[in-house]
PDB file of N, CA and C in Angstrom:
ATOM      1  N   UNK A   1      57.202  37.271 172.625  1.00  0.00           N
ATOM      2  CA  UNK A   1      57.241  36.248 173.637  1.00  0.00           C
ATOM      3  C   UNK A   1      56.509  36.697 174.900  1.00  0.00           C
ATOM      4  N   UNK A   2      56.633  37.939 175.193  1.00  0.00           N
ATOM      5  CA  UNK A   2      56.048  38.070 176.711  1.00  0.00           C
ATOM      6  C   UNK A   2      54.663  38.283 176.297  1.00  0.00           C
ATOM      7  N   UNK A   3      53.915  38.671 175.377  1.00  0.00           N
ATOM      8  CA  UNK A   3      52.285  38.685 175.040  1.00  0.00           C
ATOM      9  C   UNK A   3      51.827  37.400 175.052  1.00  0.00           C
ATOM     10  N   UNK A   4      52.920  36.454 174.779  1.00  0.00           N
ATOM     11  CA  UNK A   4      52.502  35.163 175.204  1.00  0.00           C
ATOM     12  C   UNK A   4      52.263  34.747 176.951  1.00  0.00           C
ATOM     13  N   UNK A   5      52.613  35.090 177.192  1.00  0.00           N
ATOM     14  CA  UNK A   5      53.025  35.260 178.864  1.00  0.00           C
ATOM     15  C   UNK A   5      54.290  34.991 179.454  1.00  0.00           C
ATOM     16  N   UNK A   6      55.566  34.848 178.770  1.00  0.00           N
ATOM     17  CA  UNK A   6      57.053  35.040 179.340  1.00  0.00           C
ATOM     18  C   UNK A   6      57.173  36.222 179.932  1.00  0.00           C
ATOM     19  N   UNK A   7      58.312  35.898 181.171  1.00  0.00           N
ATOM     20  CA  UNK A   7      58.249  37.626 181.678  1.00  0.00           C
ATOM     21  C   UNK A   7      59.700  37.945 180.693  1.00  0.00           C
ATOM     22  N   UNK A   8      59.464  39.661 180.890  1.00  0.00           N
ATOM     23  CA  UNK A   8      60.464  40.616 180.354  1.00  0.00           C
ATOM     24  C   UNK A   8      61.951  39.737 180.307  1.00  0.00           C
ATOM     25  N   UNK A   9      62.438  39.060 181.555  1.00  0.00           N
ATOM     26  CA  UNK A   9      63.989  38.415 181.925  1.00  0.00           C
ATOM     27  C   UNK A   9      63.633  37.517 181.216  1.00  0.00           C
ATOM     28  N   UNK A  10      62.947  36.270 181.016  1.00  0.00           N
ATOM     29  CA  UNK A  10      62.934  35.441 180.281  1.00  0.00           C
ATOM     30  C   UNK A  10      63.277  35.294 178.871  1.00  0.00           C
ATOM     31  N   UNK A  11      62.480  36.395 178.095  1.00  0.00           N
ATOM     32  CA  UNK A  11      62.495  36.909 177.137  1.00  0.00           C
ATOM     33  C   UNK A  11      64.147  37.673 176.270  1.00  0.00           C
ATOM     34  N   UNK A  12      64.311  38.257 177.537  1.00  0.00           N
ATOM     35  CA  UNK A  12      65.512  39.124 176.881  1.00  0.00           C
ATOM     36  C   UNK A  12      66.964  37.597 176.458  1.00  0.00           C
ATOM     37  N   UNK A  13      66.537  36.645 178.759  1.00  0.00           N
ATOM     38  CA  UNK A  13      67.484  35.628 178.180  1.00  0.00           C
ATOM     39  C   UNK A  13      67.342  34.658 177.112  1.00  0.00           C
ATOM     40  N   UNK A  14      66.195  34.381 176.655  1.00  0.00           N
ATOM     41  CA  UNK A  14      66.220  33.635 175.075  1.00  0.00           C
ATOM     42  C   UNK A  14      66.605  34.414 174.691  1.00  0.00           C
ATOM     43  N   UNK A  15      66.863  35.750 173.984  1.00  0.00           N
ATOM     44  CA  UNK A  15      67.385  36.216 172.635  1.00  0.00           C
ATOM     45  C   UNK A  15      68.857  36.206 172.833  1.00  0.00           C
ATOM     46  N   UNK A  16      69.310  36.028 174.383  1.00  0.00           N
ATOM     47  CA  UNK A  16      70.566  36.265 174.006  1.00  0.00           C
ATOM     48  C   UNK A  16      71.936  34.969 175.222  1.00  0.00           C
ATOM     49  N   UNK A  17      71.604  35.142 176.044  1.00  0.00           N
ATOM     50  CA  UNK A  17      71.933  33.808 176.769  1.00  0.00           C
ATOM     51  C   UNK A  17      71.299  32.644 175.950  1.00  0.00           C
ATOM     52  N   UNK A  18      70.262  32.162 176.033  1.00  0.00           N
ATOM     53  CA  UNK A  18      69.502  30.807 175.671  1.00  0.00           C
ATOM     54  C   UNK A  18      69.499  30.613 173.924  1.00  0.00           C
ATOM     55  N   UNK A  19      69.809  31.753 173.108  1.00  0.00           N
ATOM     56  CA  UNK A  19      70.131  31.496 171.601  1.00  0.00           C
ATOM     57  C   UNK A  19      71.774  31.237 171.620  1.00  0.00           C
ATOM     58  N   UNK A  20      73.036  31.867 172.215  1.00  0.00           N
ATOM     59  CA  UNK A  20      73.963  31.301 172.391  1.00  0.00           C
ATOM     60  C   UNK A  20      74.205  30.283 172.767  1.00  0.00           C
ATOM     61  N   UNK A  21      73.496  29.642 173.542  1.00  0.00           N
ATOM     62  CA  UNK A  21      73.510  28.064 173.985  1.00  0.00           C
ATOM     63  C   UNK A  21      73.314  27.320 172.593  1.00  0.00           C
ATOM     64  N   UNK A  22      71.906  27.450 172.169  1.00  0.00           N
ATOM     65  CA  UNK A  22      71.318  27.094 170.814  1.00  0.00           C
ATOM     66  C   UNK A  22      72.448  26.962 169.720  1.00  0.00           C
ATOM     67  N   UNK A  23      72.862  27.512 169.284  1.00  0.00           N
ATOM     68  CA  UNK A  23      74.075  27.723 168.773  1.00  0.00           C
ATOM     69  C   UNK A  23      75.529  27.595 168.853  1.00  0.00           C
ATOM     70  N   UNK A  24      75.541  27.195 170.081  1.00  0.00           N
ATOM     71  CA  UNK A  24      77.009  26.046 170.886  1.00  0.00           C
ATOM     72  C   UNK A  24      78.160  27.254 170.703  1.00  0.00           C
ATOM     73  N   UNK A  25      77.782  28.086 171.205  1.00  0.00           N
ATOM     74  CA  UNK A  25      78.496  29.629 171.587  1.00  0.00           C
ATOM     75  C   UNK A  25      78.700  30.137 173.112  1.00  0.00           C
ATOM     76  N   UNK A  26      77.845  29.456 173.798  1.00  0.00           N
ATOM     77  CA  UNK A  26      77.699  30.119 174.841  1.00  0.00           C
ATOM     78  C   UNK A  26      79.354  30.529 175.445  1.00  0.00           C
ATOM     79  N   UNK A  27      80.359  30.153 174.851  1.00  0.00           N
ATOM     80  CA  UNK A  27      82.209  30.364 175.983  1.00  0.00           C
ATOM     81  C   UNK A  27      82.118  31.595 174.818  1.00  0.00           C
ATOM     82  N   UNK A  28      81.719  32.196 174.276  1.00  0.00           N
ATOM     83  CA  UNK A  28      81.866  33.256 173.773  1.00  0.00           C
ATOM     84  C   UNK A  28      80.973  34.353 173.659  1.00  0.00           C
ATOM     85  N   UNK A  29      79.755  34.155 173.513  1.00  0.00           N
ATOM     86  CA  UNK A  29      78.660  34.715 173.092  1.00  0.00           C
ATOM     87  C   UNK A  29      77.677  35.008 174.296  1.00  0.00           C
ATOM     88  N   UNK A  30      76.634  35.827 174.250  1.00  0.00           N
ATOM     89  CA  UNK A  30      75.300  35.483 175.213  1.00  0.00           C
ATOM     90  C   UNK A  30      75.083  36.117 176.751  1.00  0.00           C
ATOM     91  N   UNK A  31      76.080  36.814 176.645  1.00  0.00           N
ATOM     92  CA  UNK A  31      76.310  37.152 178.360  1.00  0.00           C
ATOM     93  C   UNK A  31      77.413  38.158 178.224  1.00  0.00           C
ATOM     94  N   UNK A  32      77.388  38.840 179.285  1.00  0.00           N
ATOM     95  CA  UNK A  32      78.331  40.080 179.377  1.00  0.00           C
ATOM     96  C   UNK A  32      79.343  39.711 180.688  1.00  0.00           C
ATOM     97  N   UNK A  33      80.405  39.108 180.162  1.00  0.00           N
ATOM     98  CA  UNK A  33      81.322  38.714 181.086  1.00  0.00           C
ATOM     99  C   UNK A  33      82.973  38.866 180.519  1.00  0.00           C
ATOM    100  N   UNK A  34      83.900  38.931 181.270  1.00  0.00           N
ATOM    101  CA  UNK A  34      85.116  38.982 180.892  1.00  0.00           C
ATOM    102  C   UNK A  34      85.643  38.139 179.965  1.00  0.00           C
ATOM    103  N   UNK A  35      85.970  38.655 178.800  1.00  0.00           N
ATOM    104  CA  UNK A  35      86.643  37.567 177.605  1.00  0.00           C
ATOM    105  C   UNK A  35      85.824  37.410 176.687  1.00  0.00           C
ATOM    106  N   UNK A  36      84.473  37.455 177.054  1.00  0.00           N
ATOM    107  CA  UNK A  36      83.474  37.075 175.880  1.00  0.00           C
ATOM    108  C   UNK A  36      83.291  38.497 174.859  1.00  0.00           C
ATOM    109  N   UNK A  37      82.828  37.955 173.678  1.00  0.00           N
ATOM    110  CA  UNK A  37      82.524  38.895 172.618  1.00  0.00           C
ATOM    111  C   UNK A  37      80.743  39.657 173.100  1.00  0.00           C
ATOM    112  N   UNK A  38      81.354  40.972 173.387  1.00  0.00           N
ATOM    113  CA  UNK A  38      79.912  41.429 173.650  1.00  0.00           C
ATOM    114  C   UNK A  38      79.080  42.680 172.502  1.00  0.00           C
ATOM    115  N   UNK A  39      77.927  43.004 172.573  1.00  0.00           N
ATOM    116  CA  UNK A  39      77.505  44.194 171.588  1.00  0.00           C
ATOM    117  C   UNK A  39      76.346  44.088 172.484  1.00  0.00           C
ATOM    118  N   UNK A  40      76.138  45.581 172.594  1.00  0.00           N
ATOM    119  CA  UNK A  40      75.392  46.132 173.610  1.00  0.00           C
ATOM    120  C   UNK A  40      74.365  47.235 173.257  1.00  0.00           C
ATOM    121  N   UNK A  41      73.143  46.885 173.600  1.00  0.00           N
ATOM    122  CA  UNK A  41      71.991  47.731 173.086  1.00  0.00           C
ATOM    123  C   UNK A  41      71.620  48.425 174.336  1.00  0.00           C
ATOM    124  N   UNK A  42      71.741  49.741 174.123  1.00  0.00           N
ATOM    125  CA  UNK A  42      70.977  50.881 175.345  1.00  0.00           C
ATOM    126  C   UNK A  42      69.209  51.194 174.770  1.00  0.00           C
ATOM    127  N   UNK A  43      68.668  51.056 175.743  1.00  0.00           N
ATOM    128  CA  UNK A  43      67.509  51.533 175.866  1.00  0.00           C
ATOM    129  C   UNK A  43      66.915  52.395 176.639  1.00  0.00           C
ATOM    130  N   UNK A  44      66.180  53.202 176.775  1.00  0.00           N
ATOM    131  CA  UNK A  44      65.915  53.821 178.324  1.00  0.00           C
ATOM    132  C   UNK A  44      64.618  53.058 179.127  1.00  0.00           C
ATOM    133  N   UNK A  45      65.110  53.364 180.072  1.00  0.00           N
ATOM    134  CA  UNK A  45      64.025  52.861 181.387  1.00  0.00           C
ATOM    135  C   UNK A  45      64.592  51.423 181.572  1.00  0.00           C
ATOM    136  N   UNK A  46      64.187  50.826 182.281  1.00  0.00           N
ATOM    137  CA  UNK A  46      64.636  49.201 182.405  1.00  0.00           C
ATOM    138  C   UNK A  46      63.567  48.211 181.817  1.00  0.00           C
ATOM    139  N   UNK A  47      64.223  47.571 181.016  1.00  0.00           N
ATOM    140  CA  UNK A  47      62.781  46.334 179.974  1.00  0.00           C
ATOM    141  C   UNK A  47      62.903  45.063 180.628  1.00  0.00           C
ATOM    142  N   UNK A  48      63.316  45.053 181.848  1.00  0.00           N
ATOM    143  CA  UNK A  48      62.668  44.379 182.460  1.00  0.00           C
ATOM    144  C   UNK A  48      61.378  44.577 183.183  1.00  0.00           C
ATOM    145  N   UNK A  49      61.032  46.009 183.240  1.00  0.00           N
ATOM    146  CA  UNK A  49      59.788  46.305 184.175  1.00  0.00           C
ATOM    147  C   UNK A  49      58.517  47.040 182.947  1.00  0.00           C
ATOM    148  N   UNK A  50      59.432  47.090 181.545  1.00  0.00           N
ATOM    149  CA  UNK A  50      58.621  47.657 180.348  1.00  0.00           C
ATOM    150  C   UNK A  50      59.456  47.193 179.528  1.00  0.00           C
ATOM    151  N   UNK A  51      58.741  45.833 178.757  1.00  0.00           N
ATOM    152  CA  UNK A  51      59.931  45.435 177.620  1.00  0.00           C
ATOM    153  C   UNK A  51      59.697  46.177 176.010  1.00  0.00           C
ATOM    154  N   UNK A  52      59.002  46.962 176.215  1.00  0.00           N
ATOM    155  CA  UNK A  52      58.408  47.760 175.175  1.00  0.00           C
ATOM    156  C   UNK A  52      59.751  48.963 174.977  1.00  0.00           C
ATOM    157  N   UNK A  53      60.480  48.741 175.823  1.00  0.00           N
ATOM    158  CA  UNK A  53      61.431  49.987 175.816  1.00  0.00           C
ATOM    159  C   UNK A  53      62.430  49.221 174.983  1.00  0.00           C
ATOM    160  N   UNK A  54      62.256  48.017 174.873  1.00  0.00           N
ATOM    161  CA  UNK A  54      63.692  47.617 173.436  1.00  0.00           C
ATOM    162  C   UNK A  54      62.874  47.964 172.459  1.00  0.00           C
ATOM    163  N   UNK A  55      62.028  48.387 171.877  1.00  0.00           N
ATOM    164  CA  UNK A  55      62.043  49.096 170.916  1.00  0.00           C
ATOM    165  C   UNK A  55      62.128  50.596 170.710  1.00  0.00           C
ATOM    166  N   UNK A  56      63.525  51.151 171.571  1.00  0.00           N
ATOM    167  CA  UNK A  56      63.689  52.493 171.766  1.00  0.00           C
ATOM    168  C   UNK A  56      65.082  52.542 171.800  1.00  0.00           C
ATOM    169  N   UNK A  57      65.951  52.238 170.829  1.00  0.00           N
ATOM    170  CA  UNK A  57      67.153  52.113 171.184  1.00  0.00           C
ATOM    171  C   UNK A  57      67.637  53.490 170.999  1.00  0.00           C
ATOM    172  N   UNK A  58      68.838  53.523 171.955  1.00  0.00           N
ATOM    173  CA  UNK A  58      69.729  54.814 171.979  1.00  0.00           C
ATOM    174  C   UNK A  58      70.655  54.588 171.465  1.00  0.00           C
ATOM    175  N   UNK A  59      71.500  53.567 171.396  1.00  0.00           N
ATOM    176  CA  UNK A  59      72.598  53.424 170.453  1.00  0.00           C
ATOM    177  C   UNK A  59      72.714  51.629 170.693  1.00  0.00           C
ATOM    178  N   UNK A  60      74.238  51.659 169.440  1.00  0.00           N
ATOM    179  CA  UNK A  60      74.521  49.968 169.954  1.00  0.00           C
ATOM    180  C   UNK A  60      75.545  50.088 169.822  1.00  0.00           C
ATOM    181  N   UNK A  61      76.461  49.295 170.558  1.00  0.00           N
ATOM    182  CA  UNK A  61      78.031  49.381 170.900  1.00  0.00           C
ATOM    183  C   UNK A  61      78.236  48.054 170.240  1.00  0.00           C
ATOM    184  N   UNK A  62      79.465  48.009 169.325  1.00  0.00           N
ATOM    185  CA  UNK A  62      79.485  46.649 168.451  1.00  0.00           C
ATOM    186  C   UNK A  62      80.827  46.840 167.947  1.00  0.00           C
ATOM    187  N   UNK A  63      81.502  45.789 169.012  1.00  0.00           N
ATOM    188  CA  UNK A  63      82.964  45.307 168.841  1.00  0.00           C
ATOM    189  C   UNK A  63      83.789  46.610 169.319  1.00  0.00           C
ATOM    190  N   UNK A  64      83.297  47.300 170.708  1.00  0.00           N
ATOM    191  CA  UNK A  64      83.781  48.503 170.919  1.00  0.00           C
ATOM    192  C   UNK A  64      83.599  49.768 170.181  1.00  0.00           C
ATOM    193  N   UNK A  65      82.708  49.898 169.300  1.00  0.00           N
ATOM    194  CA  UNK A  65      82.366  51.361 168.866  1.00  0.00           C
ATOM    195  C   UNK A  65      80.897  51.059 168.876  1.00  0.00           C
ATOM    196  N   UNK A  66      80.812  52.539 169.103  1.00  0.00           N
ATOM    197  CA  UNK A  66      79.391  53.233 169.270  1.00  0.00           C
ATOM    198  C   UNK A  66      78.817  53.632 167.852  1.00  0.00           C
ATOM    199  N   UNK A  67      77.988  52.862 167.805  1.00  0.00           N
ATOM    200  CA  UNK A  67      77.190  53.472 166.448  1.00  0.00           C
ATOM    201  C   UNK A  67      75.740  54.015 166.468  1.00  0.00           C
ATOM    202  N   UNK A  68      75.415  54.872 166.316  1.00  0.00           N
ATOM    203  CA  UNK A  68      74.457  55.659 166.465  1.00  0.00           C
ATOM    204  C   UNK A  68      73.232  55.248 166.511  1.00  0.00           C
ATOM    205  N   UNK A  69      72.053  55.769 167.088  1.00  0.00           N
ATOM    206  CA  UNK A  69      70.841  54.880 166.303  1.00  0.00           C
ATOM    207  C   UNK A  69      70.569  55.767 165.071  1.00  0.00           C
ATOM    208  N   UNK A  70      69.498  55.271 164.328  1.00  0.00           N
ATOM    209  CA  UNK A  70      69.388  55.435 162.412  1.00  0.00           C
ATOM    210  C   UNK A  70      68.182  56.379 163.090  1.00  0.00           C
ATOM    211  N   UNK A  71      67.160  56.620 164.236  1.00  0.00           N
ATOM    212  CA  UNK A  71      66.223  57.518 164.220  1.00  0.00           C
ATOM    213  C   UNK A  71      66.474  59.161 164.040  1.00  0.00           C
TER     214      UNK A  71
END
């Protein structure tokens, strides 16, 4: 999406705010807020200023455990 010309924020919120909407999830899904179901991808550096860094994951947290990355 952003080689198209979306910026980095745009991008990240379609995959995950704006596809929960899509999907009539959003009171649960899509956002990192109190109550909602979250899973959480670490990357280093911030992909908002290099979105090339989500393809560098350090781990993913899913349903409260840490699972490793496979590299």
């Amino acid at each position: 999406m952003t080689s198209l010309g979306m910026s980095p924020a745009a991008a990240l919120r379609a995959a995950t705010e704006r596809g929960a909407e899509l999907l009539g999830r959003s009171s649960d899904l899509g956002t990192l807020e109190k109550g909602k179901l979250a899973d959480i991808v670490a990357v280093p550096g911030d992909p908002l200023s290099e979105i090339r860094a989500t393809e560098k994951v350090f781990f993913v947290m899913k349903a409260g455990r840490f699972i490793k990355n496979a590299r």
